[in-house]
Protein backbone atom coordinates (compact mmCIF):
# COMPACT_ATOMS: atom_id res chain seq x y z
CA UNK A 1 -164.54 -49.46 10.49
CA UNK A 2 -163.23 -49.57 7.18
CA UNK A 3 -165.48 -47.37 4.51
CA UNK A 4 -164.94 -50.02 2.01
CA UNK A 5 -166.60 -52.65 4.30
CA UNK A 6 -169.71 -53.94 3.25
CA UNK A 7 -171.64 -55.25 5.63
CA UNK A 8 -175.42 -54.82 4.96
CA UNK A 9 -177.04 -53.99 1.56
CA UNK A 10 -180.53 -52.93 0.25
CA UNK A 11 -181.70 -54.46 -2.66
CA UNK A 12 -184.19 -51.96 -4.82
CA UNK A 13 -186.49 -53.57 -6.76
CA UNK A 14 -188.95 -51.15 -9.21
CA UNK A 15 -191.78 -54.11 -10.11
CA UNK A 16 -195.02 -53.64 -12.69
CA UNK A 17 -197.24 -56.67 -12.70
CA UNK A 18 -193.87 -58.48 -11.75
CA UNK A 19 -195.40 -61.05 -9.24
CA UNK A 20 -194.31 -64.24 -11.77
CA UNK A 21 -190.62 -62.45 -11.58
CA UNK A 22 -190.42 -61.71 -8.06
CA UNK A 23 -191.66 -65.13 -6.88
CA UNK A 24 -188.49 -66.84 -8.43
CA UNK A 25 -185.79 -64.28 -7.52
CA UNK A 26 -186.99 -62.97 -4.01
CA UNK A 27 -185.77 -66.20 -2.57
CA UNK A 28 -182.54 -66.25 -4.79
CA UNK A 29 -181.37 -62.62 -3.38
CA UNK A 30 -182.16 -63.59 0.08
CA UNK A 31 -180.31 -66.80 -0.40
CA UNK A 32 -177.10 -64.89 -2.09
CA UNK A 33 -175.31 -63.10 0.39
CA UNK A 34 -172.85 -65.12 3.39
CA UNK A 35 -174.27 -64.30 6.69
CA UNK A 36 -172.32 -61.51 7.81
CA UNK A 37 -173.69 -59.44 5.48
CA UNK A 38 -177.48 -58.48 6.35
CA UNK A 39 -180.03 -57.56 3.52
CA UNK A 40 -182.76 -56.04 2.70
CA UNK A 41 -185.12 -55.88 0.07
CA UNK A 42 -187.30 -53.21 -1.01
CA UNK A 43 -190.22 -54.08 -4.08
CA UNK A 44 -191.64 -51.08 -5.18
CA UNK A 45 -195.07 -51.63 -6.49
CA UNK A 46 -195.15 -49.62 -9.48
CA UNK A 47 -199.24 -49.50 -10.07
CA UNK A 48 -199.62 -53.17 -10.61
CA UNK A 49 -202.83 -54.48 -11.04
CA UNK A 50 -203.92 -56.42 -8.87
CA UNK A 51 -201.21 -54.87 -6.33
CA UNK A 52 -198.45 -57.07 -5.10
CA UNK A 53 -199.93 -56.81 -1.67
CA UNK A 54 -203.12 -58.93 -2.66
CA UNK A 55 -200.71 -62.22 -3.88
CA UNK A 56 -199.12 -64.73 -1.78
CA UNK A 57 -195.60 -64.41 -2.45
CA UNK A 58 -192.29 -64.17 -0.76
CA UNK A 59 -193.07 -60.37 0.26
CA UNK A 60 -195.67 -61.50 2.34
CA UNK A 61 -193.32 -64.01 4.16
CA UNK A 62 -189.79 -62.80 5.14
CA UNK A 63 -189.21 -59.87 7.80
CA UNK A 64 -186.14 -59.34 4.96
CA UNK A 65 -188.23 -58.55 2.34
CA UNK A 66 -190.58 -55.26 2.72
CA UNK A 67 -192.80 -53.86 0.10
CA UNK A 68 -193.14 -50.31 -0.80
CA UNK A 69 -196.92 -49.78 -2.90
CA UNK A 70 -196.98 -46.68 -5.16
CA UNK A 71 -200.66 -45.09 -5.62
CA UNK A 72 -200.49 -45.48 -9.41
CA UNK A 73 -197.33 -46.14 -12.12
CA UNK A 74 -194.83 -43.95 -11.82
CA UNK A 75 -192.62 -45.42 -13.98
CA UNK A 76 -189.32 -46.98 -14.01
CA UNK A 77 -186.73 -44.48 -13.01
CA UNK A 78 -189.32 -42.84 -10.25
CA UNK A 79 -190.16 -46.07 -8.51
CA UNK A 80 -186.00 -47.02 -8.11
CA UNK A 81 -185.67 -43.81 -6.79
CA UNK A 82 -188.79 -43.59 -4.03
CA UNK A 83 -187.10 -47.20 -3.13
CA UNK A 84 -183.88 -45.74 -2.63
CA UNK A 85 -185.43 -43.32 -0.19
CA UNK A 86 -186.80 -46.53 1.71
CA UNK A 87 -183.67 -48.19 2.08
CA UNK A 88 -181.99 -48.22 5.42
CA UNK A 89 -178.48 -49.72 4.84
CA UNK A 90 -175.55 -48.67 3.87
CA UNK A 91 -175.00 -49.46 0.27
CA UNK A 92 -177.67 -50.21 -1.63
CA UNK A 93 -178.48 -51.62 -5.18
CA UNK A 94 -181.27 -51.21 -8.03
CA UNK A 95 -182.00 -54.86 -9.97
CA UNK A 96 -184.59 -55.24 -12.23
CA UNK A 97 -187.39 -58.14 -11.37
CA UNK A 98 -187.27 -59.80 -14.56
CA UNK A 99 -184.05 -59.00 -16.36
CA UNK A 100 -180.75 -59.32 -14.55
CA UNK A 101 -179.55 -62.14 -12.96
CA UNK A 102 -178.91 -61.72 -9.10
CA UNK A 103 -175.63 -64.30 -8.95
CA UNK A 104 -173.20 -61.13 -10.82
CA UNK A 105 -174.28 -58.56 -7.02
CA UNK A 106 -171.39 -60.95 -5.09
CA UNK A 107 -169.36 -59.84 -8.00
CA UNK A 108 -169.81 -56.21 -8.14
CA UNK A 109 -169.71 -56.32 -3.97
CA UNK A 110 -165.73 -57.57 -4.17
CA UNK A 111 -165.34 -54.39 -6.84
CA UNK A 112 -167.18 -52.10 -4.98
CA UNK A 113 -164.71 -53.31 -1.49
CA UNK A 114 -161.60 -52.25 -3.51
CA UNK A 115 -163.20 -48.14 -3.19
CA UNK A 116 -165.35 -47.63 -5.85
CA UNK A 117 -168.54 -45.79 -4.86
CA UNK A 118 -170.75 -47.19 -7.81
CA UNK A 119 -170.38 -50.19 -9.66
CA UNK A 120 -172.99 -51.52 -12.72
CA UNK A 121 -173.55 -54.72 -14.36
CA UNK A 122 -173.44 -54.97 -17.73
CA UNK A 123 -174.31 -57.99 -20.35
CA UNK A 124 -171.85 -58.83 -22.91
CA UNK A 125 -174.97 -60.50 -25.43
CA UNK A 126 -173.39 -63.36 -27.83
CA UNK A 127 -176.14 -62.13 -30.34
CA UNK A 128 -176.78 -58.31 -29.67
CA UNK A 129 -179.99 -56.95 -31.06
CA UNK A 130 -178.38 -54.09 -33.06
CA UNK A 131 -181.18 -51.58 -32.35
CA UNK A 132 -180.95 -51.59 -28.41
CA UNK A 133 -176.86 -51.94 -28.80
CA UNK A 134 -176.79 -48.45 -31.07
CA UNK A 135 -179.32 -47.44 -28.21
CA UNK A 136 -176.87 -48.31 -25.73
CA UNK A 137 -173.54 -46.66 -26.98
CA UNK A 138 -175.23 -43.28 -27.76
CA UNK A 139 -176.32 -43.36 -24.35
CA UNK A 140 -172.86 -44.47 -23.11
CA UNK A 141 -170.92 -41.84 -25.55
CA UNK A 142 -173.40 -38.72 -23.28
CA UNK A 143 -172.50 -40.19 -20.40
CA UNK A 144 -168.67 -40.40 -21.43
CA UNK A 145 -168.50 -36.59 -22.79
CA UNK A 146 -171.04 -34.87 -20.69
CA UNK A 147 -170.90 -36.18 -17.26
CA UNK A 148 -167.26 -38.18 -17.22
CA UNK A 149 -168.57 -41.80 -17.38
CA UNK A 150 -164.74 -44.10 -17.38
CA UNK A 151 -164.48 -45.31 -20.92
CA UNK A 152 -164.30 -48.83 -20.05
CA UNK A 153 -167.87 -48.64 -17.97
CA UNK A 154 -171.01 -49.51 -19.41
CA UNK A 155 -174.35 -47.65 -17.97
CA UNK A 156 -177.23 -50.13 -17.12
CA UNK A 157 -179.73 -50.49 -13.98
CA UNK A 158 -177.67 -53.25 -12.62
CA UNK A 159 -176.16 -51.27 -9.71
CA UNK A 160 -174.47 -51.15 -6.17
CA UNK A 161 -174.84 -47.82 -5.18
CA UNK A 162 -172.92 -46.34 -1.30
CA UNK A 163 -175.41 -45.06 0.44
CA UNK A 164 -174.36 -41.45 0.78
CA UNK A 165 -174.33 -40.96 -2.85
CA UNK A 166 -177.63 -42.54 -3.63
CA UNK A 167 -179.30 -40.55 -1.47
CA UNK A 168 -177.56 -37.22 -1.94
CA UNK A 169 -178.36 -38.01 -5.16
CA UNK A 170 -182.09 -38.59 -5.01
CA UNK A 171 -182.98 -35.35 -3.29
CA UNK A 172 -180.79 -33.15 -5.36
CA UNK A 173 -183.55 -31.21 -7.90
CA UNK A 174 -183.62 -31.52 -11.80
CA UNK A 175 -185.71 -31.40 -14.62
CA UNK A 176 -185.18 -35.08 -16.16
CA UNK A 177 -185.34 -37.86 -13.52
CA UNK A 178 -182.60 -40.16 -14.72
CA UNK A 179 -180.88 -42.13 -11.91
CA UNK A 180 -177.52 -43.01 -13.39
CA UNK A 181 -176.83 -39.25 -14.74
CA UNK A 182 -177.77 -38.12 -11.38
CA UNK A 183 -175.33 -40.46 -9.93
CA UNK A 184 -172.46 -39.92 -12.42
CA UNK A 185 -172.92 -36.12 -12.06
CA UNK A 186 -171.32 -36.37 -8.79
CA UNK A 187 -167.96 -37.90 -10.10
CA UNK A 188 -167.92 -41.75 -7.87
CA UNK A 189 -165.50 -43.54 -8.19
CA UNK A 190 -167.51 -45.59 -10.47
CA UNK A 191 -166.55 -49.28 -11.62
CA UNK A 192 -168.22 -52.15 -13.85
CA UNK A 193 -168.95 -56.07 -13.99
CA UNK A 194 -169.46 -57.70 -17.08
CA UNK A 195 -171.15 -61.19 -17.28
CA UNK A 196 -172.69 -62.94 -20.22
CA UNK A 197 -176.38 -62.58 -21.12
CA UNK A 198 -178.74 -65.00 -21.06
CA UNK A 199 -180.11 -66.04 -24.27
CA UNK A 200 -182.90 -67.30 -23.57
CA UNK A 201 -183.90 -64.01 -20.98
CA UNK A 202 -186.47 -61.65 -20.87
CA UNK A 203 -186.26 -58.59 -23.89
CA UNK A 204 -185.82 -55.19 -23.08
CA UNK A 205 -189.23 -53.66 -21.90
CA UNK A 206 -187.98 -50.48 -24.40
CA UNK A 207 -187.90 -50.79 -28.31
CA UNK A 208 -186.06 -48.70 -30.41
CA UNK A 209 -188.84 -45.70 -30.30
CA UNK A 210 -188.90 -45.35 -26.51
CA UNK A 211 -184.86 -45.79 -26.50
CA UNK A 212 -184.99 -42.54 -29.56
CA UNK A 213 -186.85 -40.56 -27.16
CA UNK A 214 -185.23 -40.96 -24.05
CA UNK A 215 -181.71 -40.40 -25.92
CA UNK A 216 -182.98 -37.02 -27.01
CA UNK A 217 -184.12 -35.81 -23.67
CA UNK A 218 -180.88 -36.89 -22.59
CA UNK A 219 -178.99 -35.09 -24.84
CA UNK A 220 -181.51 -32.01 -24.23
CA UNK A 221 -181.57 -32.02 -20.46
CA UNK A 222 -177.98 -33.50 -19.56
CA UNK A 223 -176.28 -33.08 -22.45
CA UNK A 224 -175.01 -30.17 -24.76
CA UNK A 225 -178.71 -28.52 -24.81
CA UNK A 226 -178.48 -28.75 -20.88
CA UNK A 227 -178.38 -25.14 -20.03
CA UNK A 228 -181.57 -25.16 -22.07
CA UNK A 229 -183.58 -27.62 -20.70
CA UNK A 230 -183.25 -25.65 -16.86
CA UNK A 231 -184.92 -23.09 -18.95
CA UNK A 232 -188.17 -24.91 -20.12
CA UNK A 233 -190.95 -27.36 -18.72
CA UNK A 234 -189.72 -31.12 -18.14
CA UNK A 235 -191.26 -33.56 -20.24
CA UNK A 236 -194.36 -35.22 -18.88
CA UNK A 237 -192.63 -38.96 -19.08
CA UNK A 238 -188.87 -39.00 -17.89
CA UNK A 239 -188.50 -42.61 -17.53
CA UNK A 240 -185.81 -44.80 -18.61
């Protein structure tokens, strides 16, 4: 078999009080793919209260569909990552419940068959909020210098991962848990979708603050100060 076929994918889903979310685009994923690819989706219940478990929804109704309960919030970055762990197929992607919208994955599926190992989606906003974009390229510009992120891709947690390097990437110890630096660290062959935001979709969960402090531990654990931060206790919140 060709290792550019894709033939089954797992869809990671990190969720927080999400159940609104999930109820609308549960059914869209499972609806998405042709069927000779087979999916799978994994909600990780991030400490939501009441857990996702106790709703009727979706998760309780489709074999496809199988739900992963954390014992308290874990945040973010954590949750993607103890769902990549459950997956079972062969490439797998991250989506967030309330933010991305599931019709670009057939997209970044035909990029990812042409040998690219990871491939993001990234908005192009009509009317960027100038505070998240500066967020955005600072982040972009570490990845670029510091871990070899192409130019022309943008960073988000809109991804189709392979396998392999999800999980080799998932076990592999550091100090600041940040999925896509732990990914790019390996070198993939790594690729990028654009599509145009919604305007009229949900707001980043992170304002300018949060994006501040996860830019500096970033910079301070896989950036220039990197040698550094192996050297002193991780911070108690490494989510992003």
């Amino acid at each position: 078999m060709n290792e550019n076929d894709i033939s089954d994918i797992s869809i990671v889903i990190p969720s927080k009080n999400g159940a609104k979310h999930l109820r609308r685009l549960l059914p869209e994923l499972l609806r998405l793919f042709p069927a000779n690819i087979l999916v799978e989706i994994v909600v990780v219940d991030d400490g939501s209260c009441p857990p996702l478990a106790a709703l009727s929804g979706p998760w309780n109704e489709s074999k496809s569909i199988r739900l992963v309960r954390l014992d308290r919030n874990r945040g973010q970055q954590r949750a993607t990552m103890i769902g990549i762990r459950h997956a079972r197929f062969a490439w797998i992607a991250t989506i967030d419940d309330d933010g991305h919208p599931a019709g670009v994955l057939p997209r970044m599926v035909t990029r990812a068959r042409r040998g690219y190992d990871l491939v993001y989606g990234a908005p192009v906003a009509r009317r960027p909020r100038y505070g998240r974009f500066a967020g955005t390229l600072a982040n972009n510009a570490l990845f670029r210098i510091w871990l070899g992120k192409p130019a022309r891709v943008r960073v988000t947690s809109l991804r189709l991962i392979r396998g392999t390097l999800a999980r080799r990437a998932v076990i592999t110890p550091v100090s600041y848990p940040y999925l896509s630096a732990m990914l790019l660290s390996f070198q993939p062959a790594t690729a990028c979708v654009y599509f145009f935001a919604d305007p009229g979709g949900s707001k980043s969960r992170y304002d300018l603050r949060a994006l501040t402090r996860i830019l500096f531990a970033l910079l301070f654990y896989w950036g220039p100060f990197r040698s550094l931060g192996r050297a002193v206790s991780p911070p108690r919140v490494a989510d992003a």
